[in-house]
Protein backbone atom coordinates (compact mmCIF):
# COMPACT_ATOMS: atom_id res chain seq x y z
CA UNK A 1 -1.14 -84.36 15.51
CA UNK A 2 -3.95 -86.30 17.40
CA UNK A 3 -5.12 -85.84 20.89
CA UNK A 4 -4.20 -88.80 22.77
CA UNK A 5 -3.89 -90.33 26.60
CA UNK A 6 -4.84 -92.92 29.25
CA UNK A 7 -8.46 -94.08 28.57
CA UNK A 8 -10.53 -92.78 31.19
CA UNK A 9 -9.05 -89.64 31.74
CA UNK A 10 -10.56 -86.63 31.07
CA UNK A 11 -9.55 -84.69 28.13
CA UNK A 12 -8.26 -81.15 29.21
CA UNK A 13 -5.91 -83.37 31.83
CA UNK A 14 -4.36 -85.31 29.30
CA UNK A 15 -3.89 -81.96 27.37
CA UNK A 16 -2.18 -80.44 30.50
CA UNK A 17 0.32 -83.66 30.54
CA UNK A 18 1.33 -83.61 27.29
CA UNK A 19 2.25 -79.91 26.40
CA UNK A 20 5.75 -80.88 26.06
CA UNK A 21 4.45 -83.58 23.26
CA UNK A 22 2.75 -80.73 21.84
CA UNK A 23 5.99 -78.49 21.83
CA UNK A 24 7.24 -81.84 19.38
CA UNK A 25 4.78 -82.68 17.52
CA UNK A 26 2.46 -80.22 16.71
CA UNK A 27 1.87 -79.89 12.57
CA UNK A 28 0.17 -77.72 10.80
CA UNK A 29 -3.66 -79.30 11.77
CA UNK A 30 -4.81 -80.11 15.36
CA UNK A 31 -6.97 -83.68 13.99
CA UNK A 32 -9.58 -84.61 16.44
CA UNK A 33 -11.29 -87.99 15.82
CA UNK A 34 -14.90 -87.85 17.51
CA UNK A 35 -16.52 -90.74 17.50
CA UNK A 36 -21.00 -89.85 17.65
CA UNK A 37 -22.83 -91.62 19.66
CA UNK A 38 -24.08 -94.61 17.75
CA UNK A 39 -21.87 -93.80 14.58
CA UNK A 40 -18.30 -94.52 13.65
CA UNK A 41 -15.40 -92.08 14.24
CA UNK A 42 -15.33 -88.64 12.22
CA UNK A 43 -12.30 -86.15 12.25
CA UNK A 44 -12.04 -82.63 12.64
CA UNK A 45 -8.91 -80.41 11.48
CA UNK A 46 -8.58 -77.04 13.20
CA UNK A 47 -5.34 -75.57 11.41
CA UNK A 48 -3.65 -74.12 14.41
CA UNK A 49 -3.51 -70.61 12.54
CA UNK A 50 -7.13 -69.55 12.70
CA UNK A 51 -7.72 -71.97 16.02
CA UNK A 52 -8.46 -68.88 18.26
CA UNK A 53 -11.16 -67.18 15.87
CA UNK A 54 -12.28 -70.84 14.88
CA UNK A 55 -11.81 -72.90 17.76
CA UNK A 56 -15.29 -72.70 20.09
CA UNK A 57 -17.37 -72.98 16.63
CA UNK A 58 -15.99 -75.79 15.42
CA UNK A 59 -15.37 -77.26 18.99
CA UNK A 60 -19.05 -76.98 19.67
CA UNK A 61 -20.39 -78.33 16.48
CA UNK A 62 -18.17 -81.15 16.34
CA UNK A 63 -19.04 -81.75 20.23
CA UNK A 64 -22.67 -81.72 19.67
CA UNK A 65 -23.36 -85.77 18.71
CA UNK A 66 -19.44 -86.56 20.22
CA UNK A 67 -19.26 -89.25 22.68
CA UNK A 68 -15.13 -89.38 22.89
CA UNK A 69 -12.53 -88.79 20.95
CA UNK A 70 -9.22 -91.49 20.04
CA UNK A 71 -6.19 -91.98 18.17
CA UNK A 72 -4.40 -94.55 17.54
CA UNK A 73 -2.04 -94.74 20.93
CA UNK A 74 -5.27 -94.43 22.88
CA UNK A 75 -8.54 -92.77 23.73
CA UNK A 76 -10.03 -90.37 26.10
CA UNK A 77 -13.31 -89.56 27.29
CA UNK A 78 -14.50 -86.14 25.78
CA UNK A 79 -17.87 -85.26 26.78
CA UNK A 80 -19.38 -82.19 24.81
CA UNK A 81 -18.14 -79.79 27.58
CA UNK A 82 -14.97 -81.14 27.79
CA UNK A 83 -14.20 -81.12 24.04
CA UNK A 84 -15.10 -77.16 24.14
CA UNK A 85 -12.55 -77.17 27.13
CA UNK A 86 -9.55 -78.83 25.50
CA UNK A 87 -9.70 -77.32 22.45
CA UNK A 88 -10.16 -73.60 23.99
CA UNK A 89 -7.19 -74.56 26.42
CA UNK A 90 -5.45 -75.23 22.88
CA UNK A 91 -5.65 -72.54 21.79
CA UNK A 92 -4.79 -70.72 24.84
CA UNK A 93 -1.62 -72.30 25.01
CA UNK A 94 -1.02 -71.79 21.22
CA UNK A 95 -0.95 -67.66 22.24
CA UNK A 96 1.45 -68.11 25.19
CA UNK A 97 4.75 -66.46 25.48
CA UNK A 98 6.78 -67.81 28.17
CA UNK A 99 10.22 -67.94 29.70
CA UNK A 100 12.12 -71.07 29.02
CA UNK A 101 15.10 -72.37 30.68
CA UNK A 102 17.20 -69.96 33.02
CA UNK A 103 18.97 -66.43 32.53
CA UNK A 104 22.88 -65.89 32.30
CA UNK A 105 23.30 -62.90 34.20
CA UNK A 106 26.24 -60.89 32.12
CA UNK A 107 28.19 -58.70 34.06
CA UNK A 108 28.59 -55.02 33.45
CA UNK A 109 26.39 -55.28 30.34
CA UNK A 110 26.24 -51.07 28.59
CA UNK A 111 23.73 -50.89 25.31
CA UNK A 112 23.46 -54.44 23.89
CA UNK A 113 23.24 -56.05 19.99
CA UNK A 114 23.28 -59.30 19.43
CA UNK A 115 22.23 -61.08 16.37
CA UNK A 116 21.89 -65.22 15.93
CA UNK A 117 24.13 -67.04 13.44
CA UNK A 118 21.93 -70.44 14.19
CA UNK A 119 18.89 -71.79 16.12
CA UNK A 120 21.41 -72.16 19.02
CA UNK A 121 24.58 -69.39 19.12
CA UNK A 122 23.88 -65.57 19.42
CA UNK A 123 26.77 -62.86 18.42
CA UNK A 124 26.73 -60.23 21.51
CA UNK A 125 28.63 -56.92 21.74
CA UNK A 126 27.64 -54.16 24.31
CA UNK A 127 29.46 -50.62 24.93
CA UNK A 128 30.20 -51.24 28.79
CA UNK A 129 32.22 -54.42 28.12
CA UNK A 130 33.20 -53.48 24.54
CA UNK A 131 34.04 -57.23 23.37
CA UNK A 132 32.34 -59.10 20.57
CA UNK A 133 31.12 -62.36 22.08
CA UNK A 134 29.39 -66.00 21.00
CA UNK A 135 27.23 -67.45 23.45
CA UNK A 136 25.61 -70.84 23.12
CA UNK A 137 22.06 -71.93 23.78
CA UNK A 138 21.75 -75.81 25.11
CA UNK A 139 18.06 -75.59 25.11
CA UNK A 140 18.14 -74.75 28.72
CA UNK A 141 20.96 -72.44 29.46
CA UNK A 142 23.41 -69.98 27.88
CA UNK A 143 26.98 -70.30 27.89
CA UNK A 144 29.75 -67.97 26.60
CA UNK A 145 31.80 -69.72 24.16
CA UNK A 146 35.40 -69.83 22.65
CA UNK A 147 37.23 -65.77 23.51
CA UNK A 148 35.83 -62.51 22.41
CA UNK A 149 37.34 -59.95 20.41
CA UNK A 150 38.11 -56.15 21.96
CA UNK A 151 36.47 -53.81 19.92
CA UNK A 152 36.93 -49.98 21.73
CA UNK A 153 34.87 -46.88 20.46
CA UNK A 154 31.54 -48.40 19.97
CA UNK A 155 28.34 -46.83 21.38
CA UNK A 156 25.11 -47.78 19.64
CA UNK A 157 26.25 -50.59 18.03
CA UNK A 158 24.07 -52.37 15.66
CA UNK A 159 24.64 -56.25 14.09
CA UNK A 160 23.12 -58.39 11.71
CA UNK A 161 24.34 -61.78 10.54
CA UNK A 162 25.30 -62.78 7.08
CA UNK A 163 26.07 -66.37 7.42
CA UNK A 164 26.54 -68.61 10.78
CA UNK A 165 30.24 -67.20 10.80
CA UNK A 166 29.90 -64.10 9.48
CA UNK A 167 27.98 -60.29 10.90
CA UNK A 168 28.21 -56.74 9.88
CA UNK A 169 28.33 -54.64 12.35
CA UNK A 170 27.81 -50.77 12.61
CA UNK A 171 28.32 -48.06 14.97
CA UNK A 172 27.12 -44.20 15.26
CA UNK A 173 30.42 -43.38 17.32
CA UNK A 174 32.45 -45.06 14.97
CA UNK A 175 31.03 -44.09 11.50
CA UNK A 176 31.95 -47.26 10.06
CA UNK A 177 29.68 -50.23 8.67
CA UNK A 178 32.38 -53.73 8.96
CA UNK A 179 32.75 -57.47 8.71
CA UNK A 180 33.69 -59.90 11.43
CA UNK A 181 33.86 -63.65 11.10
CA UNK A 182 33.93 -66.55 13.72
CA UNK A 183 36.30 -69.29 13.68
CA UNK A 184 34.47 -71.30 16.29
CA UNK A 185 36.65 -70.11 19.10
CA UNK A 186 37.42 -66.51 17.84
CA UNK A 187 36.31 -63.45 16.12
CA UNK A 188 38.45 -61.02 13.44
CA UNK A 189 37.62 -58.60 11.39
CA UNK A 190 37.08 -59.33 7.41
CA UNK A 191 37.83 -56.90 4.77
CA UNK A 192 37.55 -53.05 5.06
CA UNK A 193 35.55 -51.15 6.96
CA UNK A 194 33.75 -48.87 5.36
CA UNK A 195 32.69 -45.33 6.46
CA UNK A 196 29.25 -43.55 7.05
CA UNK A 197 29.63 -40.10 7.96
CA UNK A 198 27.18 -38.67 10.12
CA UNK A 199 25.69 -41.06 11.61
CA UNK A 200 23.19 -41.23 15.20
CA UNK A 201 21.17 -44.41 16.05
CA UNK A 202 21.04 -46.59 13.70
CA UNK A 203 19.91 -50.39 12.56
CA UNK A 204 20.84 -52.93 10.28
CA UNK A 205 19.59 -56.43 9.06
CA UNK A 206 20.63 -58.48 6.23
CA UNK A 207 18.37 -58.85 3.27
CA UNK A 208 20.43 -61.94 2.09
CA UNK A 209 24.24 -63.13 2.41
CA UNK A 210 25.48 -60.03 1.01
CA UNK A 211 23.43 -57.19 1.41
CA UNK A 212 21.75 -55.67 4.67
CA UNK A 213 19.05 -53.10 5.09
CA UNK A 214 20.64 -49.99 6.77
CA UNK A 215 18.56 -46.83 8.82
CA UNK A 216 20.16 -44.37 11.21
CA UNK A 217 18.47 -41.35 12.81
CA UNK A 218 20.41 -38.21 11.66
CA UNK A 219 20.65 -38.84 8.12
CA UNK A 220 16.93 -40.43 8.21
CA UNK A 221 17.42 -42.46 5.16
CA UNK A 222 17.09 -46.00 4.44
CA UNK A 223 19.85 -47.39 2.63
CA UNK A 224 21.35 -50.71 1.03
CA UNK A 225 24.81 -51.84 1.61
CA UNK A 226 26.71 -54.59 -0.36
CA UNK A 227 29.64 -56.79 0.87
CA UNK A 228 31.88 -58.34 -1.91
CA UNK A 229 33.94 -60.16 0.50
CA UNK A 230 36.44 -57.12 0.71
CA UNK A 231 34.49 -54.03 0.76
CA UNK A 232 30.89 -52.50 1.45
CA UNK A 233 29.03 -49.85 -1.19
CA UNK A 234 26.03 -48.62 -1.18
CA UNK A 235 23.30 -49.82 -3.64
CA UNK A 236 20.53 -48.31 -5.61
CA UNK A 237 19.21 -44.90 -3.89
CA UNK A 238 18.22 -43.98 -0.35
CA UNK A 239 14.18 -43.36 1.08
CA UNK A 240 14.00 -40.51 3.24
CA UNK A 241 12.26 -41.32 6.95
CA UNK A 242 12.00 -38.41 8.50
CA UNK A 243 11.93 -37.66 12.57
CA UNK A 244 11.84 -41.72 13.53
CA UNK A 245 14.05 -41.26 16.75
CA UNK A 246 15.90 -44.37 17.56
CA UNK A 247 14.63 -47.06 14.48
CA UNK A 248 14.50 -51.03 14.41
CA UNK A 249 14.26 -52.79 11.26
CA UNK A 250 13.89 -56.53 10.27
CA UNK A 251 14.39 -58.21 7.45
CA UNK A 252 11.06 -60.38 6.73
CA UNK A 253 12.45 -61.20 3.67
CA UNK A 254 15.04 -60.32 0.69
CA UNK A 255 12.87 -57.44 -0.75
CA UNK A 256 11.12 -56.48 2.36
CA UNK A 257 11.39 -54.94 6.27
CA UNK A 258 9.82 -53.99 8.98
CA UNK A 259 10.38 -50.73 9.85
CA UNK A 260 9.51 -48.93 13.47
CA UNK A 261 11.15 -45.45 15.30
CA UNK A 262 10.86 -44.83 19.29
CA UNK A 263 9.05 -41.53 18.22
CA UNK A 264 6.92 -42.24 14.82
CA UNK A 265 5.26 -44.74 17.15
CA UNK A 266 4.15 -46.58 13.77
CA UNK A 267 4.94 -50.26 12.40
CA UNK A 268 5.49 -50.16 8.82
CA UNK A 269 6.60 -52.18 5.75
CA UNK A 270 9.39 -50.81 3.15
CA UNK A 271 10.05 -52.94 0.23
CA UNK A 272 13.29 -52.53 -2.22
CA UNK A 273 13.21 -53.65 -5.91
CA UNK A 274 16.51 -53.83 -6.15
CA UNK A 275 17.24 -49.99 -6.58
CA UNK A 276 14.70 -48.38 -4.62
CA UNK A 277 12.64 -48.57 -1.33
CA UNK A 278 9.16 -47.74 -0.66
CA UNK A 279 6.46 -48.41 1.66
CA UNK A 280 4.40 -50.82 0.61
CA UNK A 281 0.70 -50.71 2.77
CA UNK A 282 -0.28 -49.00 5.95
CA UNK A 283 1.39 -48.34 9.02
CA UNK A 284 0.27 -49.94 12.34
CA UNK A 285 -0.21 -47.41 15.49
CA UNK A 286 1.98 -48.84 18.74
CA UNK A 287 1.22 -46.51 21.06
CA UNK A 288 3.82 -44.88 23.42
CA UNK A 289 6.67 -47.15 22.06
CA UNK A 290 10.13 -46.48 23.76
CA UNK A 291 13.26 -47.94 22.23
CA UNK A 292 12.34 -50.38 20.06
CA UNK A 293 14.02 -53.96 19.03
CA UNK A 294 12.21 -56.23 16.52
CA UNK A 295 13.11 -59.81 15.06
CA UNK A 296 11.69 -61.48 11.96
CA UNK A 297 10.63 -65.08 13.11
CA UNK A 298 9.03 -65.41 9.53
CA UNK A 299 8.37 -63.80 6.32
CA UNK A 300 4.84 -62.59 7.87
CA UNK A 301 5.88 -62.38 11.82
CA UNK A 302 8.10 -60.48 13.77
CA UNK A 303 8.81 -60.14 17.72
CA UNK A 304 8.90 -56.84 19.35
CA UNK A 305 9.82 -55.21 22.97
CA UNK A 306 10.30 -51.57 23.69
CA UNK A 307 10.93 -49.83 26.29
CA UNK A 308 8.23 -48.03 27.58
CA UNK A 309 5.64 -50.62 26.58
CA UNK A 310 8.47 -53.21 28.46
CA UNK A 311 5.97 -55.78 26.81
CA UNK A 312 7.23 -58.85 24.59
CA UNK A 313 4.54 -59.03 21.59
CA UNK A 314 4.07 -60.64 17.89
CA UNK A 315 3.16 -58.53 14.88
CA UNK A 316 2.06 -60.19 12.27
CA UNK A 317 2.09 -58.78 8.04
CA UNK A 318 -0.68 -59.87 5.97
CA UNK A 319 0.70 -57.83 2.78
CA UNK A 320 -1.13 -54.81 3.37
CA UNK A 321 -1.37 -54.65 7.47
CA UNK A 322 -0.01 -55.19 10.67
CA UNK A 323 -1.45 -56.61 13.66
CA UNK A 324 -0.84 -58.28 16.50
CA UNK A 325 -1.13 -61.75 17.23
CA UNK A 326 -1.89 -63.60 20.39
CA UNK A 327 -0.85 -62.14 23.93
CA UNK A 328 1.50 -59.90 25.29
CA UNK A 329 4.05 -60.44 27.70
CA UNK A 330 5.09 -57.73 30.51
CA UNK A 331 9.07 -57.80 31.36
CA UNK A 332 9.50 -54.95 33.94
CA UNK A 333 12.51 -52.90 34.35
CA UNK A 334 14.01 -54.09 30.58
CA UNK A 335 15.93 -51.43 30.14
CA UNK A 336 17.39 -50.78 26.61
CA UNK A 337 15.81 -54.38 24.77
CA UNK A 338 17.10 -56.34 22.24
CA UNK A 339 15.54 -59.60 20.89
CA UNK A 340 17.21 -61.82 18.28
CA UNK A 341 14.73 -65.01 16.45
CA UNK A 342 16.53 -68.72 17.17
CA UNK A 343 13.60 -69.94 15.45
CA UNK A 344 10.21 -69.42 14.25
CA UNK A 345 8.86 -69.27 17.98
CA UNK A 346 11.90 -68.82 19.99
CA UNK A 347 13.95 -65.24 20.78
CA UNK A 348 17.02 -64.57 22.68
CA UNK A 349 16.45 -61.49 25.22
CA UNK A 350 18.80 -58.88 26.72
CA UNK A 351 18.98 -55.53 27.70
CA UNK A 352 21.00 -52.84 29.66
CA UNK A 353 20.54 -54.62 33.03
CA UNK A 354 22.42 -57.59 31.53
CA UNK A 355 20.64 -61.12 31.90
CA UNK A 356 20.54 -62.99 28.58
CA UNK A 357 17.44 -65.02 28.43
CA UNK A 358 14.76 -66.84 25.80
CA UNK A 359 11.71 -66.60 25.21
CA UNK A 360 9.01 -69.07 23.61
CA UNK A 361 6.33 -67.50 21.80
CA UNK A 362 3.18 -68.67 20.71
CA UNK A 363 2.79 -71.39 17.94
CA UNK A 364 0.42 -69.69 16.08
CA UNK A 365 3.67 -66.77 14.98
CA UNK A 366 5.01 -70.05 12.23
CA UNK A 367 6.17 -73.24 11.70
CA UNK A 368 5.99 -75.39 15.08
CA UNK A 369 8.72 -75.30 17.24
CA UNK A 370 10.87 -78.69 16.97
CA UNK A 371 13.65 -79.51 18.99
């Protein structure tokens, strides 16, 4: 995108105006036309990943023999300072995580799961209310929609979606990994459920339409499951994890997750080829974590909250490490977390003291946010 408003006013102003324009339109490369004094225009491309590290160099050398700067809806006055300013406030803004829109306070809410079936509708269960529920995301406010579906027993439940009208769903109470489906107005169980003896807290998330990534705490292994549209079996072999106290894995993609346990206190990568898992790379210290939740936005980027931490962050995978990206974001009094991605910068938000909410994060975690 180009950098445009009124001509005459300044540049970090026009920025401050048009971050909403930004949320739209922003594409891979921030291009700044500078026009030298005495020359014709010449353009700069900061690609928004590497703006932070890059931004002030280029900024300043660009800046040096830069009168203003235009586009083709209009130009603004950028004098050397000011192009330093805008494209530092840029970048800034780039590494924000913010509320947006308002909370849905949920009544009575015990230990949540929720999982999103599309950029706008969440799957919700928690064990105070014990119903499976859809709620719908208008890009400003949640709403519960169609009925939900009584589902007694459950305690740490765990869900992951398959398709936009289809989750697994798994339980440490229960023992029992099953299938649910959504009409549009209601859910009902699919096929059989399938059992899992043993079983303490656990998580699950999908590796593709028909398979999910499974870990719980007391039999510390990392497991496959496969739905044929009846049943669940496990595939290929287990990976022992030992002493991970209460896990969170992603799926960042069909052969690899994240992997993090409220007392390993370590981000890691596990990959499966099909009949194995292993780690692949190093682990990433996150000190103190509490109960963890984490959400792939991306097949390098996930979000993450835990509970002692109570601090929203990104984590980002390069292949061989983790690290985290842009700024934090402190939510006090979270409770027990659990984040879900809507999109590549977007996240729905609850916990044990029941407010559904989202949360923007910064652009830099993947492809821009579009509405």
């Amino acid at each position: 995108m180009a950098i445009d408003g009124p001509l005459g006013t300044s540049a970090l102003d026009a920025f401050q105006r048009n971050v909403a324009d930004f949320d739209r339109a922003l594409n891979g490369d921030v291009n700044v036309t500078l026009r030298p004094v005495g020359g014709g225009p010449s353009k700069i491309a900061i690609p928004y990943t590497q703006i932070v590290s890059q931004a002030t160099a280029q900024a300043q050398a660009a800046a040096a023999s830069a009168q203003d700067a235009e586009d083709s809806a209009g130009s603004i006055n950028v004098p050397p300072g000011d192009a330093i300013a805008l494209v530092s406030q840029l970048a800034a803004y780039l590494d924000q995580i913010n509320q947006i829109g308002s909370g849905l306070p949920i009544t009575g809410t015990g230990i949540p799961s929720t999982t999103a079936l599309s950029s706008s509708t969440i799957a919700f269960f928690d064990n105070n209310n014990n119903e499976l529920r859809t709620y719908s995301w208008s890009g400003s406010s949640w709403s519960q929609v169609g009925s939900g579906l009584s589902l007694s027993g459950l305690v740490t439940p765990s869900m992951t979606a398959l398709s936009e009208t289809t989750i697994a769903l798994a339980d440490s109470l229960a023992d029992e990994l099953r299938t649910y489906s959504w009409s549009g107005t209601n859910w009902s169980q699919v096929g059989n459920s399938f059992s899992i003896s043993g079983a303490g807290s656990l998580s699950i998330s999908a590796i593709n339409s028909s398979s999910i990534a499974y870990f719980d705490a007391s039999n510390s292994q990392l497991r496959t499951y496969s739905w044929d549209g009846t049943n669940w079996s496990q595939t290929g072999n287990s990976l022992t994890i030992s002493s991970t106290g209460t896990p969170s894995v992603s799926a960042i993609s069909s052969s690899q997750v994240s992997f993090i346990g409220s007392t390993i206190d370590e981000l890691r990568t596990y990959s499966w080829d099909g009949t194995n898992w292993s780690q692949t790379g190093s682990g990433l210290a996150v000190t103190g974590s509490g109960i963890p939740s984490t959400t792939a936005l991306n097949s390098s980027t996930i979000a993450f909250f835990d509970s002692n931490n109570s601090e929203l962050r990104t984590y980002s995978w390069s292949g061989t490490n983790w690290s985290q990206v842009g700024n934090s974001l402190s939510i006090s009094s979270a409770g027990i977390p659990v984040v879900s991605s809507l999109n590549s910068t977007d996240v729905s938000f609850v916990d044990a003291n029941g407010e559904l909410r989202t949360y923007r994060l910064g652009f830099r975690t993947g492809e821009p946010y579009r509405p």
